[in-house]
N, C-alpha and C. Protein backbone atom coordinates (compact mmCIF):
# COMPACT_ATOMS: atom_id res chain seq x y z
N UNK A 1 5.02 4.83 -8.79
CA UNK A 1 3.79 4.96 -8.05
C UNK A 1 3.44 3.62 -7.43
N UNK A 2 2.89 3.71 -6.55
CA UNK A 2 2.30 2.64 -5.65
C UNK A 2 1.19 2.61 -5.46
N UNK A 3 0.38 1.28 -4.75
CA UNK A 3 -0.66 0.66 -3.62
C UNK A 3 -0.48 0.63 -2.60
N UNK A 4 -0.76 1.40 -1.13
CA UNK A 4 -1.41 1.01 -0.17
C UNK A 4 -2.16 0.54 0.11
N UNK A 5 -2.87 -1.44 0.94
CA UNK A 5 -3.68 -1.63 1.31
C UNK A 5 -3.66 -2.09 2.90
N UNK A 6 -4.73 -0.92 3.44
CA UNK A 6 -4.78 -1.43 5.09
C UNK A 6 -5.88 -2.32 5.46
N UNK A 7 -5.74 -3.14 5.84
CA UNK A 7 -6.65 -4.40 6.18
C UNK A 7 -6.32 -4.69 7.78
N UNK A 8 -7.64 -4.89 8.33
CA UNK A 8 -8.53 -5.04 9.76
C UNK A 8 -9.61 -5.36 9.53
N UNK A 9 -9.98 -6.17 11.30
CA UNK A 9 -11.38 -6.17 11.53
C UNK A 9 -12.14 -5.36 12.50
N UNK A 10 -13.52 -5.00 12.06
CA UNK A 10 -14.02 -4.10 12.96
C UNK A 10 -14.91 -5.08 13.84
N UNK A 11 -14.78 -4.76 15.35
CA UNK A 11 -15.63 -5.81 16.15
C UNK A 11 -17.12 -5.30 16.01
N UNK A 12 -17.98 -6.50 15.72
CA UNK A 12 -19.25 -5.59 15.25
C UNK A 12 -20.10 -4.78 16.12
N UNK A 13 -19.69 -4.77 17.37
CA UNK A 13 -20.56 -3.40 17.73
C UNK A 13 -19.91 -2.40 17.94
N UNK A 14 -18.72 -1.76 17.14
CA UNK A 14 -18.73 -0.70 16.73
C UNK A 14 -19.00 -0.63 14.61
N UNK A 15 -19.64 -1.37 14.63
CA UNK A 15 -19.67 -1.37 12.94
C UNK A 15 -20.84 0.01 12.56
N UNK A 16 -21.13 0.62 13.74
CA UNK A 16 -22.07 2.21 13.10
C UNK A 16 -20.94 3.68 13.10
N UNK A 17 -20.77 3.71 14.57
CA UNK A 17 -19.36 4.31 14.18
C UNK A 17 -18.50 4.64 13.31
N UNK A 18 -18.36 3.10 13.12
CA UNK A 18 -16.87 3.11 12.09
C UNK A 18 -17.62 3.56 10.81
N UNK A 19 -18.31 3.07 10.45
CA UNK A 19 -19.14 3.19 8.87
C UNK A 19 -19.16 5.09 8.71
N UNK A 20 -19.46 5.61 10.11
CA UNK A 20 -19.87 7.10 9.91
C UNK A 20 -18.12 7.90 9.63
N UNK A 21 -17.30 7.42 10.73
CA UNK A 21 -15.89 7.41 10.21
C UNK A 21 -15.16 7.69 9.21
N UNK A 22 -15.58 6.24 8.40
CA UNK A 22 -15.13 5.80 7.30
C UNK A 22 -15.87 7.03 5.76
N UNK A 23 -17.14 7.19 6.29
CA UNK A 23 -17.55 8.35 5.43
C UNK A 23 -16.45 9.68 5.71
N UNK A 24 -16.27 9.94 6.14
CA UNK A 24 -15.46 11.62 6.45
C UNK A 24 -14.14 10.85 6.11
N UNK A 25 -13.44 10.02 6.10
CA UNK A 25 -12.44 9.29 5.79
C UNK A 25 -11.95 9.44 4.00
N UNK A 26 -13.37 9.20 3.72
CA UNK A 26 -13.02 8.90 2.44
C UNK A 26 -13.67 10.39 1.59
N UNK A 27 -14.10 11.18 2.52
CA UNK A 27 -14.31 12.71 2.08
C UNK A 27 -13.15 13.64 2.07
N UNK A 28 -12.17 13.03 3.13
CA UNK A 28 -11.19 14.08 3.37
C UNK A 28 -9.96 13.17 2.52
N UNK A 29 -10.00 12.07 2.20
CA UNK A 29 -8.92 11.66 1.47
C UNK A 29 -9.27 10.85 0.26
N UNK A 30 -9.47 11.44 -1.09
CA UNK A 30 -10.42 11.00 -2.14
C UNK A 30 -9.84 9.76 -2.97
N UNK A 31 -8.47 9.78 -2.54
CA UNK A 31 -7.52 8.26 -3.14
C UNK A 31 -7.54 6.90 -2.21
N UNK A 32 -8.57 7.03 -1.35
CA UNK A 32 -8.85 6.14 -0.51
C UNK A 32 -9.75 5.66 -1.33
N UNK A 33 -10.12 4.19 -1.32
CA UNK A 33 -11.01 2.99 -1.63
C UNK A 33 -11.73 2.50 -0.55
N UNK A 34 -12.58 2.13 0.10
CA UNK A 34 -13.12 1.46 1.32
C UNK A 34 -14.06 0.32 0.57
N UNK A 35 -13.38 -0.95 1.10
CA UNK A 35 -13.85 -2.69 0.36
C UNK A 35 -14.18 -2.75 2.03
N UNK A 36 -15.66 -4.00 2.03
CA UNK A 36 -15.42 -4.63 3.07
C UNK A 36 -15.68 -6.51 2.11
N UNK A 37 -15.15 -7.37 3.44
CA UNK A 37 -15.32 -8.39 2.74
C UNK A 37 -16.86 -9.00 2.82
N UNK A 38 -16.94 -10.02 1.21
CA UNK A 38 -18.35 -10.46 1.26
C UNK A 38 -18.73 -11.88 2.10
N UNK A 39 -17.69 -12.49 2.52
CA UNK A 39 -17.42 -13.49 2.62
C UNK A 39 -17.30 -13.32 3.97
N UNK A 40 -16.59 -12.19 4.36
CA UNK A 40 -16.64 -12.00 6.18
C UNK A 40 -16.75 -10.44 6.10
N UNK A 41 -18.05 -10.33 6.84
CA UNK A 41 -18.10 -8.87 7.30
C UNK A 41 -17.53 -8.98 8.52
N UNK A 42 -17.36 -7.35 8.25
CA UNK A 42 -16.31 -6.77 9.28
C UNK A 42 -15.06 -6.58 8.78
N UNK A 43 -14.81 -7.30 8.10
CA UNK A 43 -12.94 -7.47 7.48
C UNK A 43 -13.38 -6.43 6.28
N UNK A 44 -12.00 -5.33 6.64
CA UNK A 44 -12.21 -3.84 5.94
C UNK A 44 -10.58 -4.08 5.38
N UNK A 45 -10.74 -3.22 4.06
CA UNK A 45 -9.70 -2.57 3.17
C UNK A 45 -9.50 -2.04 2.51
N UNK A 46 -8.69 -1.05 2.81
CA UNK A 46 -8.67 0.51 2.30
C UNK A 46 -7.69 0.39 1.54
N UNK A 47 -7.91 0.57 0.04
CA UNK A 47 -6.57 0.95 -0.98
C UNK A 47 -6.23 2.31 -1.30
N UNK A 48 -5.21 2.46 -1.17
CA UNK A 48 -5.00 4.23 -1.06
C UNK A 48 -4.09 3.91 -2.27
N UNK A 49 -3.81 4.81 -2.96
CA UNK A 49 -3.69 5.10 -4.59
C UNK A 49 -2.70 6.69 -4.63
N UNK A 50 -1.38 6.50 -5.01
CA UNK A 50 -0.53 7.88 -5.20
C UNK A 50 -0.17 8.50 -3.65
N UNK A 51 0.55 7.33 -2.96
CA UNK A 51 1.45 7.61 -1.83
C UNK A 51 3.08 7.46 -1.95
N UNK A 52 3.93 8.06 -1.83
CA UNK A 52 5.32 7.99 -1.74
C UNK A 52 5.50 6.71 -1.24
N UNK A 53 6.84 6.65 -1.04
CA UNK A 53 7.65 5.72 -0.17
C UNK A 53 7.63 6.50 1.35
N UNK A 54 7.63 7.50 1.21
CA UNK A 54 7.99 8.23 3.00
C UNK A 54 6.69 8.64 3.32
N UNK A 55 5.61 8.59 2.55
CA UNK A 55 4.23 8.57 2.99
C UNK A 55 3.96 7.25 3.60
N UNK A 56 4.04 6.62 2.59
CA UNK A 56 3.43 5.17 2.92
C UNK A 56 4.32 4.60 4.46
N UNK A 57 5.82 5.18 4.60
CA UNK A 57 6.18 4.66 6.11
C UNK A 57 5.84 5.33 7.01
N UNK A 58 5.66 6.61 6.68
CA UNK A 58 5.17 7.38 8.18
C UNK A 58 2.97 6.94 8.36
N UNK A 59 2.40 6.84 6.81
CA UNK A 59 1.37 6.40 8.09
C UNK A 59 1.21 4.61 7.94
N UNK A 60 1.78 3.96 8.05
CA UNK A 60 2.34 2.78 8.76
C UNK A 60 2.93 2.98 10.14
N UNK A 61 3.37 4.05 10.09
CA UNK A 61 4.59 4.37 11.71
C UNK A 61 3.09 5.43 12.25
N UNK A 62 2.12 6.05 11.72
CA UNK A 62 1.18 6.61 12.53
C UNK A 62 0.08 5.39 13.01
N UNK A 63 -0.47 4.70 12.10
CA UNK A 63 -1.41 3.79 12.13
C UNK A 63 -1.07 2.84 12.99
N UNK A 64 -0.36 2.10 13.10
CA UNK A 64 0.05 0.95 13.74
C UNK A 64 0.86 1.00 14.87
N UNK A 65 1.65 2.32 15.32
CA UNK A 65 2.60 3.10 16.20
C UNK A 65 3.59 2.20 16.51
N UNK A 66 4.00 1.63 15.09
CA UNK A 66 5.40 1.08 15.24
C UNK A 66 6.39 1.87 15.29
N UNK A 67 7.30 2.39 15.92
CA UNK A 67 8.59 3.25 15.48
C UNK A 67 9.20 2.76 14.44
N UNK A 68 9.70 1.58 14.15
CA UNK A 68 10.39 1.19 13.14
C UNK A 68 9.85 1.71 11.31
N UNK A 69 8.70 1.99 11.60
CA UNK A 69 8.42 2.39 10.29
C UNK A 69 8.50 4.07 9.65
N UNK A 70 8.88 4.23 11.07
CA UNK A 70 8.95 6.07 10.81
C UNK A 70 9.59 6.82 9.66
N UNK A 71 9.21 7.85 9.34
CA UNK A 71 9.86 8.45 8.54
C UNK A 71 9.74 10.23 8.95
N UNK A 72 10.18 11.03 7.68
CA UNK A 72 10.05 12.11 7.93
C UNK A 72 8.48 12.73 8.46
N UNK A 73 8.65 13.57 9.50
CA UNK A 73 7.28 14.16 9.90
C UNK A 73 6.62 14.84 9.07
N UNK A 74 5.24 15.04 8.69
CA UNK A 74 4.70 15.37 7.84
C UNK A 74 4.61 15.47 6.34
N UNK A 75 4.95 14.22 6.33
CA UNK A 75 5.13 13.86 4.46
C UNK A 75 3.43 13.36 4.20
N UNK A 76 3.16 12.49 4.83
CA UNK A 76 1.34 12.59 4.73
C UNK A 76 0.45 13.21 5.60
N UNK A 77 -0.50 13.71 4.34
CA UNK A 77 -1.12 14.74 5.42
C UNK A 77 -2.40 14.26 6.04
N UNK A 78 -2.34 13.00 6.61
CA UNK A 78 -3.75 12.20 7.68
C UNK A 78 -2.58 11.95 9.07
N UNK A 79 -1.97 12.81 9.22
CA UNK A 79 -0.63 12.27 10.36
C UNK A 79 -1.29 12.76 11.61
N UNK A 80 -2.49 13.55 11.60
CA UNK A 80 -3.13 13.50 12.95
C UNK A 80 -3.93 12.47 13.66
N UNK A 81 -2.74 12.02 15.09
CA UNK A 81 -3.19 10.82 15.52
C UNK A 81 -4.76 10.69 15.91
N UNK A 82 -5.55 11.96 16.05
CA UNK A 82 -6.40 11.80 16.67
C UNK A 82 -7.77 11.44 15.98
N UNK A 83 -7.32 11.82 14.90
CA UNK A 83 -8.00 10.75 12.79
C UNK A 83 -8.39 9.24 13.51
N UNK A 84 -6.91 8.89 13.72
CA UNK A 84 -6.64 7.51 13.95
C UNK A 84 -6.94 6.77 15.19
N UNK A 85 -7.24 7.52 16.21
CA UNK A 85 -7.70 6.98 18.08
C UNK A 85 -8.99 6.02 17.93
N UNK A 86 -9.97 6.47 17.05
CA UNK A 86 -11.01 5.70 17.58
C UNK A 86 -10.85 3.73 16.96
N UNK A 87 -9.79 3.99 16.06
CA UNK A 87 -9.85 2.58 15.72
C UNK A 87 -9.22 1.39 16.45
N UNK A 88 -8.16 1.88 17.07
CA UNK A 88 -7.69 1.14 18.32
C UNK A 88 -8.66 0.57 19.05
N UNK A 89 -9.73 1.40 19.37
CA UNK A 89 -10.66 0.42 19.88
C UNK A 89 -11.74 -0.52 19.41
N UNK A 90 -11.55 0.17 17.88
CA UNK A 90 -12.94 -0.24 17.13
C UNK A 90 -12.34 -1.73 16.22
N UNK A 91 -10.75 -2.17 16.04
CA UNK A 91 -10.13 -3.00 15.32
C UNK A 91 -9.89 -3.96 16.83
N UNK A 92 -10.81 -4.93 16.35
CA UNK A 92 -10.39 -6.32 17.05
C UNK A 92 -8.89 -6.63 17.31
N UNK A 93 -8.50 -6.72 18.46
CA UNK A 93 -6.58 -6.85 18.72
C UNK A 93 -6.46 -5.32 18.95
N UNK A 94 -7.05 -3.92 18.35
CA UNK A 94 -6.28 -3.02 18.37
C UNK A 94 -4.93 -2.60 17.53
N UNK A 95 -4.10 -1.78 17.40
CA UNK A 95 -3.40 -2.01 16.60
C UNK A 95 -2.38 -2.10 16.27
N UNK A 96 -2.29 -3.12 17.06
CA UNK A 96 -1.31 -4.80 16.32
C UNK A 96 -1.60 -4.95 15.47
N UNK A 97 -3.31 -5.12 15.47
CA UNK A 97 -4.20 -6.07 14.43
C UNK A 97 -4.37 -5.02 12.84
N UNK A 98 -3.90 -4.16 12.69
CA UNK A 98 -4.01 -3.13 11.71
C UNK A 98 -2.56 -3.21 10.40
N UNK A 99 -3.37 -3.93 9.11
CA UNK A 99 -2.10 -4.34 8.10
C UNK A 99 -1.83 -3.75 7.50
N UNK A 100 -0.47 -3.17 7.33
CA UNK A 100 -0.65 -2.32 5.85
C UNK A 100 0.31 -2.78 5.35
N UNK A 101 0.26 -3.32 4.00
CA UNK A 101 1.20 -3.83 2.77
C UNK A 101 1.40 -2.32 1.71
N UNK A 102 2.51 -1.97 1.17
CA UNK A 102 3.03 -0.88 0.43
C UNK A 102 2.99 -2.45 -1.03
N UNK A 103 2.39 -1.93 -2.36
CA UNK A 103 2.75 -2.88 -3.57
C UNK A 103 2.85 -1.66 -4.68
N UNK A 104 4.05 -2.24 -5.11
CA UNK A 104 4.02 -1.25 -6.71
C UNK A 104 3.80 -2.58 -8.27
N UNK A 105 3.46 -1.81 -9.18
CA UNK A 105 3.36 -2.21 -9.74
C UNK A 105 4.73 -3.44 -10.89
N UNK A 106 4.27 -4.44 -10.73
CA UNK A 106 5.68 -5.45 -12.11
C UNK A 106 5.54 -4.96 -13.41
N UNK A 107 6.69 -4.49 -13.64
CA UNK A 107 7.79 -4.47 -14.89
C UNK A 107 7.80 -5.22 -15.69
C-alpha cells in the first residue's frame, strides 16, 4: 500500500472556487486528505491513501497530462478530465506546476 501526495499553489483569486471544489472533491473521494500550508497559504496538499501503482500513474498521467506517466485506462476512478479542467487555471504555472510524489511505506 501506498501515499499519494499532490502539492500546488492556488493563485489567490481563485481561492473561493477552489475551496467549493475541493469540498465535492473530498465528498466524492473519501481517501483524500486536503492540508493547506500555515506558513504559506495557498500551497495545497492532498494525501490520497489506498492507490495502486497503475492508479497512482494514470492520475499523475491525468493530472499533470504527462504521457509518460500513463497507464492502463480506467484503473482510477477520478479519470474524468473534466474533475480536473478548472485547476489548470486555478494552479499558479498551471499544470506543470501540479506535484505528485507516489511514497510507500520502509521496511
Amino acid at each position: 500500500m501506498c501515499i499519494v501526495f499532490v502539492e500546488y499553489r492556488i493563485d489567490a483569486s481563485y481561492r473561493l472556487p477552489y475551496l467549493e471544489w475541493s469540498e465535492r472533491l473530498r465528498d466524492d473521494f473519501p481517501q483524500v486528505e486536503l492540508y493547506e500550508g500555515t506558513d504559506q497559504p495557498g500551497l495545497f496538499v492532498e494525501l490520497w491513501s489506498g492507490l495502486g501503482d497503475d492508479q497512482y500513474r494514470f492520475m499523475r498521467a491525468v493530472r499533470t497530462r504527462k504521457d509518460e506517466y500513463a497507464a492502463e485506462p480506467g484503473v482510477w476512478d477520478g479519470t474524468d478530465p473534466e474533475r480536473w479542467a478548472p485547476l489548470e487555471q486555478w494552479v499558479t504555472g498551471g499544470c506543470t506546476k501540479i506535484h505528485i510524489w507516489q511514497f510507500q511505506k520502509v521496511k
